[in-house]
C-alpha atoms as a PDB file:
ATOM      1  CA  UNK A   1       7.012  -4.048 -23.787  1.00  0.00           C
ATOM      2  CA  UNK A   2      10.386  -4.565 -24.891  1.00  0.00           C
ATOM      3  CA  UNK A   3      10.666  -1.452 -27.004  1.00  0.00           C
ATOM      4  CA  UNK A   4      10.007  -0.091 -23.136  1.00  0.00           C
ATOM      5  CA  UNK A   5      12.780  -1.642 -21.168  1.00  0.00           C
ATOM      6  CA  UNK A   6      15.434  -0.985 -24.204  1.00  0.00           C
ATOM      7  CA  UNK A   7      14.235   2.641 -23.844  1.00  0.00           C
ATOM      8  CA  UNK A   8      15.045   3.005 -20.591  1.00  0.00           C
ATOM      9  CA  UNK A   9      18.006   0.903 -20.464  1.00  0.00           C
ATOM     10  CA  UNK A  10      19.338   3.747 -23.174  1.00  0.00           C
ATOM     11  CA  UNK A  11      18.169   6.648 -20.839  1.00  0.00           C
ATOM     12  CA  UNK A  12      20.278   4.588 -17.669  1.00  0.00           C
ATOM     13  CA  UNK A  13      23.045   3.894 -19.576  1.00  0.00           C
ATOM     14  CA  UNK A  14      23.140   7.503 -21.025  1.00  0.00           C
ATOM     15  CA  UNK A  15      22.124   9.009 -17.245  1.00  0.00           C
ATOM     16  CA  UNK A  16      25.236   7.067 -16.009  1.00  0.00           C
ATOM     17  CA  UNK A  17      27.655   8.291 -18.447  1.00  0.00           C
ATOM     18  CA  UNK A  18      26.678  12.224 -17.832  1.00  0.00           C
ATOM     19  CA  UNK A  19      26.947  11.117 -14.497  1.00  0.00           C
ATOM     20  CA  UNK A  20      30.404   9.967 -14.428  1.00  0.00           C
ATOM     21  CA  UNK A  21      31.601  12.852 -16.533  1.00  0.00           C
ATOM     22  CA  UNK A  22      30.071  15.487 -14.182  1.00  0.00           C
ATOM     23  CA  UNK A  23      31.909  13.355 -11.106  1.00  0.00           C
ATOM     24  CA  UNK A  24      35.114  13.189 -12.970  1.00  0.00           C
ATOM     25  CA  UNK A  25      34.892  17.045 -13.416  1.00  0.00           C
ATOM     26  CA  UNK A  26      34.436  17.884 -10.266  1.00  0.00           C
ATOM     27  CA  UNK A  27      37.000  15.775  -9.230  1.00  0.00           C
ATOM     28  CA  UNK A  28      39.575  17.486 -11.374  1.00  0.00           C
ATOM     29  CA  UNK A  29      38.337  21.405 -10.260  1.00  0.00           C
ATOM     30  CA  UNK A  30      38.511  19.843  -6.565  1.00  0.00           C
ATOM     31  CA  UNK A  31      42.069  18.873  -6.967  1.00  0.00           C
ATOM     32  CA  UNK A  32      43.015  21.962  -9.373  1.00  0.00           C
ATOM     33  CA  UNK A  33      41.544  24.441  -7.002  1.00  0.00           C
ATOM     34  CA  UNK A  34      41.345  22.915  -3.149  1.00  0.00           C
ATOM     35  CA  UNK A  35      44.299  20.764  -2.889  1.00  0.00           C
ATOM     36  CA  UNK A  36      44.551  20.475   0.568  1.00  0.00           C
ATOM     37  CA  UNK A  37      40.816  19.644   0.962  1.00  0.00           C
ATOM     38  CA  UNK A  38      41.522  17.079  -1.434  1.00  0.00           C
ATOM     39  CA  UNK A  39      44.387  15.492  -0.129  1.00  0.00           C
ATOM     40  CA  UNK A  40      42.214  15.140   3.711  1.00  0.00           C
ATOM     41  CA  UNK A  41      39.212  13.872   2.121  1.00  0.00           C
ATOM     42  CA  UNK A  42      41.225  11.392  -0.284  1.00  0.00           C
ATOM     43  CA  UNK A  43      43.005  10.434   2.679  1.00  0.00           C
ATOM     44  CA  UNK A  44      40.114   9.871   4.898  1.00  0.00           C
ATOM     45  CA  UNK A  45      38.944   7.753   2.266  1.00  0.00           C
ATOM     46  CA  UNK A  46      41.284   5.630   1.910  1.00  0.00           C
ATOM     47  CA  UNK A  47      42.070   4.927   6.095  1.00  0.00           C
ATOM     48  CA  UNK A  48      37.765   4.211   5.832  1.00  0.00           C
ATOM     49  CA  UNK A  49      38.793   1.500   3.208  1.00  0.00           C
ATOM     50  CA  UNK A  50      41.464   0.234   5.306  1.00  0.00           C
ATOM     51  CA  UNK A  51      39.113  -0.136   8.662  1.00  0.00           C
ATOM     52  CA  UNK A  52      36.754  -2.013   6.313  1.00  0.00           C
ATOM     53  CA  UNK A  53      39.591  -4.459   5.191  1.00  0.00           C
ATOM     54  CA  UNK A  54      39.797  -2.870   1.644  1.00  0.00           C
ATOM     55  CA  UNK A  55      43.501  -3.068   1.735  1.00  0.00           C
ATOM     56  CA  UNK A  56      44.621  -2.684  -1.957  1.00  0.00           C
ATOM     57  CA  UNK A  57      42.269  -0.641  -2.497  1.00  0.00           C
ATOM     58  CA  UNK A  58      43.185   1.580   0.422  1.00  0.00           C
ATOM     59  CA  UNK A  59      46.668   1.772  -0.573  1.00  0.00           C
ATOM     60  CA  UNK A  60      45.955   2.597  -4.355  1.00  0.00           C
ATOM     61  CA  UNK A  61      44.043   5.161  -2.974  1.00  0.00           C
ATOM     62  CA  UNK A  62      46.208   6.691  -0.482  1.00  0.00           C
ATOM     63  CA  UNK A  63      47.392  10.205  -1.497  1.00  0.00           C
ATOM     64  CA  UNK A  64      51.357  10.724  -1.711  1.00  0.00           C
ATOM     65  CA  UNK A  65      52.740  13.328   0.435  1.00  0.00           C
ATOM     66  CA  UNK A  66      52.420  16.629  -0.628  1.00  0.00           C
ATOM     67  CA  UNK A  67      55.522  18.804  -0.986  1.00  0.00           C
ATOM     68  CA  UNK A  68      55.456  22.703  -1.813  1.00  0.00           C
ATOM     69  CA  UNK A  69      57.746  25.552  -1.979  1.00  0.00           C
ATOM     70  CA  UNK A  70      61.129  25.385  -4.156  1.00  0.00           C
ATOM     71  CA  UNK A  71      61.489  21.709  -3.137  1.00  0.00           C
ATOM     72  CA  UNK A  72      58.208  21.031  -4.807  1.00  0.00           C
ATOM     73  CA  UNK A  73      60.271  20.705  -8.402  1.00  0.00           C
ATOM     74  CA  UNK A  74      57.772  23.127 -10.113  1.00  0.00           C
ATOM     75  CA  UNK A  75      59.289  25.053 -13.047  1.00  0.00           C
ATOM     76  CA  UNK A  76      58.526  28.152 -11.353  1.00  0.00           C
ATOM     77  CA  UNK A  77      61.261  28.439  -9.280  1.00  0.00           C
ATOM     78  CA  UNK A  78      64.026  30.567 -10.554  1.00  0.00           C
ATOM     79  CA  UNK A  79      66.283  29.719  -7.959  1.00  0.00           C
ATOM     80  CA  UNK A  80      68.981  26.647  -8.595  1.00  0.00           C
ATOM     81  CA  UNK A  81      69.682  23.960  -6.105  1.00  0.00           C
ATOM     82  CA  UNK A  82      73.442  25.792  -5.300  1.00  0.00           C
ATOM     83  CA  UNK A  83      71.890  29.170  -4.587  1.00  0.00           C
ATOM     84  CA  UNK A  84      69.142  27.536  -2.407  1.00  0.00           C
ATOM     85  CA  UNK A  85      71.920  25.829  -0.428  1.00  0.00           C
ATOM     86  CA  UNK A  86      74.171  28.978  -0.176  1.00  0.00           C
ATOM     87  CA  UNK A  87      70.645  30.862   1.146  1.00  0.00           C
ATOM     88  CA  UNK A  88      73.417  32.786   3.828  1.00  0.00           C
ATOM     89  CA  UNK A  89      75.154  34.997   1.377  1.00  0.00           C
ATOM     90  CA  UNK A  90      72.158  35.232  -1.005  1.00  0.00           C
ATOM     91  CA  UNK A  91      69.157  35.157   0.978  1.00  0.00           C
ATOM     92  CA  UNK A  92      67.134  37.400  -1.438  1.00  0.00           C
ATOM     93  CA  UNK A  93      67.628  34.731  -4.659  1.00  0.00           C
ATOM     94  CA  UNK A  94      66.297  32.365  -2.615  1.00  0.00           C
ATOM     95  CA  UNK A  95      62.640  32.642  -2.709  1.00  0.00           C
ATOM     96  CA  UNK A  96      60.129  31.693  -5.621  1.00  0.00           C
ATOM     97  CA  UNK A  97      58.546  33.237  -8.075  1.00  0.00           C
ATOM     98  CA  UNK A  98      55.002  31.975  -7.356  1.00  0.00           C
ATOM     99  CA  UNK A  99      55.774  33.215  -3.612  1.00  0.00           C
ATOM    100  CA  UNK A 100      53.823  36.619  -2.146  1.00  0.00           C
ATOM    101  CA  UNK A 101      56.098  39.633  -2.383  1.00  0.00           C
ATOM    102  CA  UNK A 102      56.328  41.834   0.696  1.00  0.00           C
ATOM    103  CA  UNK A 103      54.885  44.690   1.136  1.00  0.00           C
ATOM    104  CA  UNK A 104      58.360  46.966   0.342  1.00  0.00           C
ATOM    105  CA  UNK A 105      58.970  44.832  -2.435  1.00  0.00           C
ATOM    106  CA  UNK A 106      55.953  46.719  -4.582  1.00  0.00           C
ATOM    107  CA  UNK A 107      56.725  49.471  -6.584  1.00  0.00           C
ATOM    108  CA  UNK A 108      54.475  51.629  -7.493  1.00  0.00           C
ATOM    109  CA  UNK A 109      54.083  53.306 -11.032  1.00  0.00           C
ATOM    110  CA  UNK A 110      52.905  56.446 -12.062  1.00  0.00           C
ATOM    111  CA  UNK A 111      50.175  56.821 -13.985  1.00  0.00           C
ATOM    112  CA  UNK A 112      50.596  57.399 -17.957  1.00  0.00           C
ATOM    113  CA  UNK A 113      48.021  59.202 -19.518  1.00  0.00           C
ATOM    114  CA  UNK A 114      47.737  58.606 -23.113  1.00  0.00           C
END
């Protein structure tokens, strides 16, 4: 009877474990791929554990504000912070890298047959 209940405490333990490393995954492609989505339901979270008078927890929990485009301090940006200020004499240095193009900023190249 004992051999038993070790048994199974090995499958729970080991059940728990996969578990946590499948929730921790998803966590990480949630955050890596839906940020936004993320950010609400993190949020939501944590004001639910602030109603319920989880209070530390709440505000360990609570996401920090999001910030994005050249302000975000990503290394994409190839744009220094004296061009971005001077954006009325330069206004085409200005944008990112990781931005969309426009539409007449594509050029097109010909085919080369080899």
């Amino acid at each position: 009877m004992a051999d038993v209940t070790q048994g199974l405490m090995q499958n729970l333990v080991q059940y728990l474990i996969i578990a946590g490393l499948l929730l921790w995954s998803c966590y990480v492609v949630l955050r890596r791929f839906m940020p936004k989505t993320s950010f609400k339901w993190q949020q939501a979270m944590a004001l639910w554990l602030a109603s319920k008078r989880f209070v530390r927890l709440s505000g360990w929990l609570m996401p920090k504000a999001a910030q994005s485009g050249c302000s975000a301090g990503c290394s994409d940006c190839s744009v220094d912070s004296s061009a971005a200020n001077n954006s009325k004499t330069n206004s085409s240095k200005t944008a990112c890298e990781t931005e969309m193009p426009e539409l007449n900023d594509v050029k097109e190249q010909p085919v080369q047959w080899r």
